[in-house]
N, C-alpha and C. Protein backbone atom coordinates (compact mmCIF):
# COMPACT_ATOMS: atom_id res chain seq x y z
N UNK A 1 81.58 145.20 29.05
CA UNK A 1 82.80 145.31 29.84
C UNK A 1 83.97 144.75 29.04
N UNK A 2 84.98 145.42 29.05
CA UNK A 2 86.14 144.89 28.11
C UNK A 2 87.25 144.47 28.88
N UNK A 3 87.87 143.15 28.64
CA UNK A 3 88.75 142.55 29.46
C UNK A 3 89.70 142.78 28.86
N UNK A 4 90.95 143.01 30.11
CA UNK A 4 92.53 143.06 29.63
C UNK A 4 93.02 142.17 30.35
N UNK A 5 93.24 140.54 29.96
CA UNK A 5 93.81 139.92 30.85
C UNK A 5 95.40 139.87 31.30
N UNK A 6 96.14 140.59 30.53
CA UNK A 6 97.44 141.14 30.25
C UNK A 6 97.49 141.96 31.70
N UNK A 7 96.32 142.78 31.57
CA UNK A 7 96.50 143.97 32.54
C UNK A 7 95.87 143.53 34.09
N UNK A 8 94.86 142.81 34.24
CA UNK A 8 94.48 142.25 35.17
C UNK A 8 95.96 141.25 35.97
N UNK A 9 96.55 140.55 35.22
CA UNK A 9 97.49 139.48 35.63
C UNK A 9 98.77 140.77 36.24
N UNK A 10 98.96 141.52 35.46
CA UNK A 10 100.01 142.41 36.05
C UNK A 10 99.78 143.15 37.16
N UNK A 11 98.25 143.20 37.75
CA UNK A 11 97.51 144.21 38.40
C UNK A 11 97.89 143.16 40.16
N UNK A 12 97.55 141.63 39.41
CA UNK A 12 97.51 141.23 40.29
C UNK A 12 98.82 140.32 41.03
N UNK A 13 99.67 140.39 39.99
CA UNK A 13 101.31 139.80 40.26
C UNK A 13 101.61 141.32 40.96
N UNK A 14 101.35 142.25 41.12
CA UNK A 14 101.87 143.47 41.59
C UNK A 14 100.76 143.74 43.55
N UNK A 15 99.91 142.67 43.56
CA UNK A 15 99.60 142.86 44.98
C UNK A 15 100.02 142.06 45.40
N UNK A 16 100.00 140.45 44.85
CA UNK A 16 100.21 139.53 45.30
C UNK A 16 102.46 139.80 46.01
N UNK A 17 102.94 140.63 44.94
CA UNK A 17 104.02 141.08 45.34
C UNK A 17 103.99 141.69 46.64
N UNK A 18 103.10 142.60 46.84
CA UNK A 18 102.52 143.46 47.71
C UNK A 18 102.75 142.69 48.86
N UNK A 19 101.56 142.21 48.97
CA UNK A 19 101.55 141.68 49.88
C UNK A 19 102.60 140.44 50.51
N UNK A 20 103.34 140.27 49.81
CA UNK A 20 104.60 139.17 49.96
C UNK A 20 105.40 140.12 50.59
N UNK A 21 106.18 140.84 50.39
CA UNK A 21 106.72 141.84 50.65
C UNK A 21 106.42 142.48 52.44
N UNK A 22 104.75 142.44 52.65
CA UNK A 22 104.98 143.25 53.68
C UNK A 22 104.73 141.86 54.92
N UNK A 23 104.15 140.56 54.20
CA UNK A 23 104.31 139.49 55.10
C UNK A 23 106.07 139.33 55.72
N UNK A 24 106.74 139.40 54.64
CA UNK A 24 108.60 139.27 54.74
C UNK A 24 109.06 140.44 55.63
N UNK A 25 108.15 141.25 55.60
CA UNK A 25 108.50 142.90 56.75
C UNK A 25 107.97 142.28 57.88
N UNK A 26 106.83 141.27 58.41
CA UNK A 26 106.37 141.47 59.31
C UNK A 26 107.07 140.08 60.35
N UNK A 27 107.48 139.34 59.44
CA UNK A 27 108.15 138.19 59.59
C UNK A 27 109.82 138.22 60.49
N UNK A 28 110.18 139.50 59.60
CA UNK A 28 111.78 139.66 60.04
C UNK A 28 111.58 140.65 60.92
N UNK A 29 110.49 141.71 61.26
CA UNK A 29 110.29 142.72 62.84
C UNK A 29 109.97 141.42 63.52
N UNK A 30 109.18 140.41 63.66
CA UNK A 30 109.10 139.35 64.59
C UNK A 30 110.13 138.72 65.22
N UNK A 31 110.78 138.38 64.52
CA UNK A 31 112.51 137.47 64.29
C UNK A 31 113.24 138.62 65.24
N UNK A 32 113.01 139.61 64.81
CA UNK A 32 114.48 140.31 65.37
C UNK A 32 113.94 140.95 66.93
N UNK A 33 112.77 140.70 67.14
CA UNK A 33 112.07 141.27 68.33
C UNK A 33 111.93 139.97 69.03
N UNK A 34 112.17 138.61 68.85
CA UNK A 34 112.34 137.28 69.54
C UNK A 34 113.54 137.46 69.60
N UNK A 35 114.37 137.74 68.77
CA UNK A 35 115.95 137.82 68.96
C UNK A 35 116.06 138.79 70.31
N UNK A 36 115.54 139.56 70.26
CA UNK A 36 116.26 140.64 70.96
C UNK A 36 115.91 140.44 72.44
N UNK A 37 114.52 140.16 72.25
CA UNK A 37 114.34 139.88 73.65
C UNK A 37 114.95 138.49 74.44
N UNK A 38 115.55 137.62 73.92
CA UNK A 38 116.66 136.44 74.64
C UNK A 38 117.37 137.77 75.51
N UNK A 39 117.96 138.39 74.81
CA UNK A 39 118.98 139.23 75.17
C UNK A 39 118.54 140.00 76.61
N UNK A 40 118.29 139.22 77.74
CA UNK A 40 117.54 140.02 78.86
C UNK A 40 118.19 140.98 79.85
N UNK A 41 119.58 141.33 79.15
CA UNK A 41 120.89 142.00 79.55
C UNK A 41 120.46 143.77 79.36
N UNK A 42 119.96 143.14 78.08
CA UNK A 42 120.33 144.73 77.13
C UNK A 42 118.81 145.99 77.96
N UNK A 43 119.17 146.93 77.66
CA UNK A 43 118.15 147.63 78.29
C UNK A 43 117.21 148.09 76.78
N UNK A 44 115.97 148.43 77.14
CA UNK A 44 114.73 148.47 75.86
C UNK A 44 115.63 149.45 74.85
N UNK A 45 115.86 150.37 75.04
CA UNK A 45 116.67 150.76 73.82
C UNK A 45 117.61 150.12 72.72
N UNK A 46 118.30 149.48 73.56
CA UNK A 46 119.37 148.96 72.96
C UNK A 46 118.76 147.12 72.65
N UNK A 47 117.82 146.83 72.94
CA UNK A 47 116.98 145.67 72.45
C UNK A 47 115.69 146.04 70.81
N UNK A 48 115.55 147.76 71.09
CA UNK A 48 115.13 147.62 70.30
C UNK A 48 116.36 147.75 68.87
N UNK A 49 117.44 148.26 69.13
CA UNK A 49 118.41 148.54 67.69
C UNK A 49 118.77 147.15 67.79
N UNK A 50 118.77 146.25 68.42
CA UNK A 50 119.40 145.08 67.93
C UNK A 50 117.95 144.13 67.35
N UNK A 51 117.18 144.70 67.82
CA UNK A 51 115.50 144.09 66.82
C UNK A 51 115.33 144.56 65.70
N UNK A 52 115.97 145.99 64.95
CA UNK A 52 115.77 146.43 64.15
C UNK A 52 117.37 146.17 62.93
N UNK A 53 118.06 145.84 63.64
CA UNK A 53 119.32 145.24 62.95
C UNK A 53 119.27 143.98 62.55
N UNK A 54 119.18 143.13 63.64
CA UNK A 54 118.30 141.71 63.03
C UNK A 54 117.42 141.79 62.06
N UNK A 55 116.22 142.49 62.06
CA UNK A 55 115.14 142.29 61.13
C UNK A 55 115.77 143.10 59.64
N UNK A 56 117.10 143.59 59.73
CA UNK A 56 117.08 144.68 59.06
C UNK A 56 118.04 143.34 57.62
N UNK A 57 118.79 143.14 58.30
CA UNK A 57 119.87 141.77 57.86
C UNK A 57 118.71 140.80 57.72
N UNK A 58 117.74 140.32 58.40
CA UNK A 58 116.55 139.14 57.91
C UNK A 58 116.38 139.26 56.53
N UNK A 59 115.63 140.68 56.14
CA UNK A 59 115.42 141.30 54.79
C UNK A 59 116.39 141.14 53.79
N UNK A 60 117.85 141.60 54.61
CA UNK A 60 118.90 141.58 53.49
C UNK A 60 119.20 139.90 52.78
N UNK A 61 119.15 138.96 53.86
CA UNK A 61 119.29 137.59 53.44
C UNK A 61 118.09 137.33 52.71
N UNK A 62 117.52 137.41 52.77
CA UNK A 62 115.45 137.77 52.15
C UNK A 62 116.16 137.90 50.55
N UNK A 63 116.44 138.90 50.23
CA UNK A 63 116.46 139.62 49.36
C UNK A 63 117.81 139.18 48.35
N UNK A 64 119.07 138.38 48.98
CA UNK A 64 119.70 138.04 48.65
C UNK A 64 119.58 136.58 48.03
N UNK A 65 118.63 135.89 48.44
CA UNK A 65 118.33 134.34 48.73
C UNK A 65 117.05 134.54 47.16
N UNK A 66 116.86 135.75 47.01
CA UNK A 66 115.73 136.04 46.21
C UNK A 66 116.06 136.41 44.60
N UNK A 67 116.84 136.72 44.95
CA UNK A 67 117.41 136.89 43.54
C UNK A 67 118.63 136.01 43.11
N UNK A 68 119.27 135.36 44.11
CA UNK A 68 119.69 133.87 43.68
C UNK A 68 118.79 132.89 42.57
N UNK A 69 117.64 133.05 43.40
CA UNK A 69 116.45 132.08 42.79
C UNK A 69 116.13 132.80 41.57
N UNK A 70 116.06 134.01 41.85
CA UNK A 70 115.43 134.48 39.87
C UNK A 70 116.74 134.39 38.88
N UNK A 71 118.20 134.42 39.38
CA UNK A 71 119.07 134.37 38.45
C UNK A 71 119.24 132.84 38.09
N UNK A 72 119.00 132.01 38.71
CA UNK A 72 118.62 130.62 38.60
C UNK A 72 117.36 130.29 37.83
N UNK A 73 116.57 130.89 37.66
CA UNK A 73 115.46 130.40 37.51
C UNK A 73 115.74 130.84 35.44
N UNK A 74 116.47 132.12 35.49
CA UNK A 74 116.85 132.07 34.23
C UNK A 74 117.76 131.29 33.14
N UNK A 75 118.73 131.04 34.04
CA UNK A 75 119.41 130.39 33.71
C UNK A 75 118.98 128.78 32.98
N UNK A 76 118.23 128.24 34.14
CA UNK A 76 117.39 126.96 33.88
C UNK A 76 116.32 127.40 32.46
N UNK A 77 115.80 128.56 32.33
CA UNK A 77 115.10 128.85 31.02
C UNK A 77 115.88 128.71 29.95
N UNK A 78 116.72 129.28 30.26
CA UNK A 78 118.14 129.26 29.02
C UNK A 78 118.38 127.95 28.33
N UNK A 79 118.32 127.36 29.53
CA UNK A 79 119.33 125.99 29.42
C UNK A 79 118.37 124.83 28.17
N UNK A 80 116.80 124.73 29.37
CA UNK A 80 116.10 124.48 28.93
C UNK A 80 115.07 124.25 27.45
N UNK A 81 115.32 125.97 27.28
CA UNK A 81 115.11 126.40 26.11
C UNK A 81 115.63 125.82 25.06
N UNK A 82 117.72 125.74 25.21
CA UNK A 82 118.64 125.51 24.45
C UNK A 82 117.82 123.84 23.62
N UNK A 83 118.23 123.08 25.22
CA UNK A 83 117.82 121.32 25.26
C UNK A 83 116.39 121.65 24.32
N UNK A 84 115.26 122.37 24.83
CA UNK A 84 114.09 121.93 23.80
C UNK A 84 114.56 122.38 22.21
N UNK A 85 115.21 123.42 21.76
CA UNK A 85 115.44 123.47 20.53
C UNK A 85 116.34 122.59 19.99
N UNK A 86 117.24 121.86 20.35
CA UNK A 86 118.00 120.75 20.24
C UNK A 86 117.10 119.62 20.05
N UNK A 87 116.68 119.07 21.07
CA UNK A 87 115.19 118.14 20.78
C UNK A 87 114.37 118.09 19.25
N UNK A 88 113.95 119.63 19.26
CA UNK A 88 112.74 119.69 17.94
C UNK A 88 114.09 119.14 16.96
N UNK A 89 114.81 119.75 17.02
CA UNK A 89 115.63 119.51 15.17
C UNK A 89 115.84 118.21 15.24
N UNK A 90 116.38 117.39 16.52
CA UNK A 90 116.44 116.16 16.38
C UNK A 90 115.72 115.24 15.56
N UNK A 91 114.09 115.68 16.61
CA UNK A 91 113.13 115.15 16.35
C UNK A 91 112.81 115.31 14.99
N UNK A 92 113.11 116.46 14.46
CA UNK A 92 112.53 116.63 13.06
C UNK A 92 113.69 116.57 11.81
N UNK A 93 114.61 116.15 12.14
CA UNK A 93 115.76 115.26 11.26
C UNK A 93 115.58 114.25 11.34
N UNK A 94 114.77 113.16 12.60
CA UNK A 94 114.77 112.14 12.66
C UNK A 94 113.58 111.75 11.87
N UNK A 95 112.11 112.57 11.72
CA UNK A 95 111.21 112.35 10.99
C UNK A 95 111.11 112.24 9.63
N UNK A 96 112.73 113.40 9.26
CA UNK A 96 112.78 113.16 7.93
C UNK A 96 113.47 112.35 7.08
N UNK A 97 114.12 112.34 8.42
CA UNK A 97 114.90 110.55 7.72
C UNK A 97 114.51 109.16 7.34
N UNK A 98 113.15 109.35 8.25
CA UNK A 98 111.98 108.14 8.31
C UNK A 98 111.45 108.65 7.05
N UNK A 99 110.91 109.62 6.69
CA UNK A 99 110.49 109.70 5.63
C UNK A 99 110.68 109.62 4.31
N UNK A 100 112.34 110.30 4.73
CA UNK A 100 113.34 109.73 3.35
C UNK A 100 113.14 108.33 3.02
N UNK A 101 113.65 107.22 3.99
CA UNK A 101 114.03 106.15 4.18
C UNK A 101 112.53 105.42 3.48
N UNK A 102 111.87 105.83 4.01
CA UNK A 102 109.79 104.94 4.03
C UNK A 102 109.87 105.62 2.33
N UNK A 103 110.29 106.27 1.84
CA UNK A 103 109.79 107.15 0.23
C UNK A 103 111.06 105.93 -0.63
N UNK A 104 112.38 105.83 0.17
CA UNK A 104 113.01 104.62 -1.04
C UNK A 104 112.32 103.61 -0.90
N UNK A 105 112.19 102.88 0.04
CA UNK A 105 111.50 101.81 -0.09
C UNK A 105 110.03 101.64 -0.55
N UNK A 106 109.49 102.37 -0.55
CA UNK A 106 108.00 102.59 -1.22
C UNK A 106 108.60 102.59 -2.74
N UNK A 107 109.84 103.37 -3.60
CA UNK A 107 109.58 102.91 -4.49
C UNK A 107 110.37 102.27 -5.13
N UNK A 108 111.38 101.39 -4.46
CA UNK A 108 111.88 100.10 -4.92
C UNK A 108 110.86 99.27 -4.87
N UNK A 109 110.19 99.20 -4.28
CA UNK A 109 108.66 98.23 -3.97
C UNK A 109 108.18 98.37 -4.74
N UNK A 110 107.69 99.26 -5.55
CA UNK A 110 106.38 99.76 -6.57
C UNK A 110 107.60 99.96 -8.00
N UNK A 111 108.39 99.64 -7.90
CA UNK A 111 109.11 99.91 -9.69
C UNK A 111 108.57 98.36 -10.13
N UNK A 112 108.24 98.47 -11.80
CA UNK A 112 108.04 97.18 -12.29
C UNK A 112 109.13 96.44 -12.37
């Protein structure tokens, strides 16, 4: 049997999407069908377009609130990224300065 774990992980970020997706569908028909029914005015028709307008706007804030977070979430990679490559050179200007520094004194030490 030959493994593609590349392809397995994409197989399964794509149900796990799946299924996120239709939990967030079933979440905002709930919402807007508690919404609607407060409304003990309205007659079933007009309870259901205001259940399906609610849930419809649930999604849209859903979806808006969602890609906030992924344009954020890049950004913080960016940033992140920047700070860790800043770090390494630090770090590795600072090693070589120790090393500079540890190589004179090793051989002012060791000259006759």
């Amino acid at each position: 049997m030959t493994e593609h774990p590349d392809e397995t992980a994409a197989g399964l970020a794509r149900i796990e999407g799946f299924l996120m997706s239709q939990a967030a569908l079933r979440e905002a028909r709930e919402e807007g069908e508690a919404f609607a029914r407060t409304l003990t005015w309205l007659g079933p028709g007009e309870q259901d377009e205001i259940s399906d307008r609610f849930a419809q706007r649930h999604l849209s804030l859903r979806r808006e609130m969602l890609a906030t977070t992924v344009a954020r979430a890049a950004e913080l990679k960016d940033e992140y990224a920047h700070r860790y490559g800043r770090l390494c050179r630090r770090a590795t200007g600072l090693a070589v300065g120790v090393f500079a520094l540890w190589t004179a004194v090793l051989i002012l030490l060791c000259r006759p």
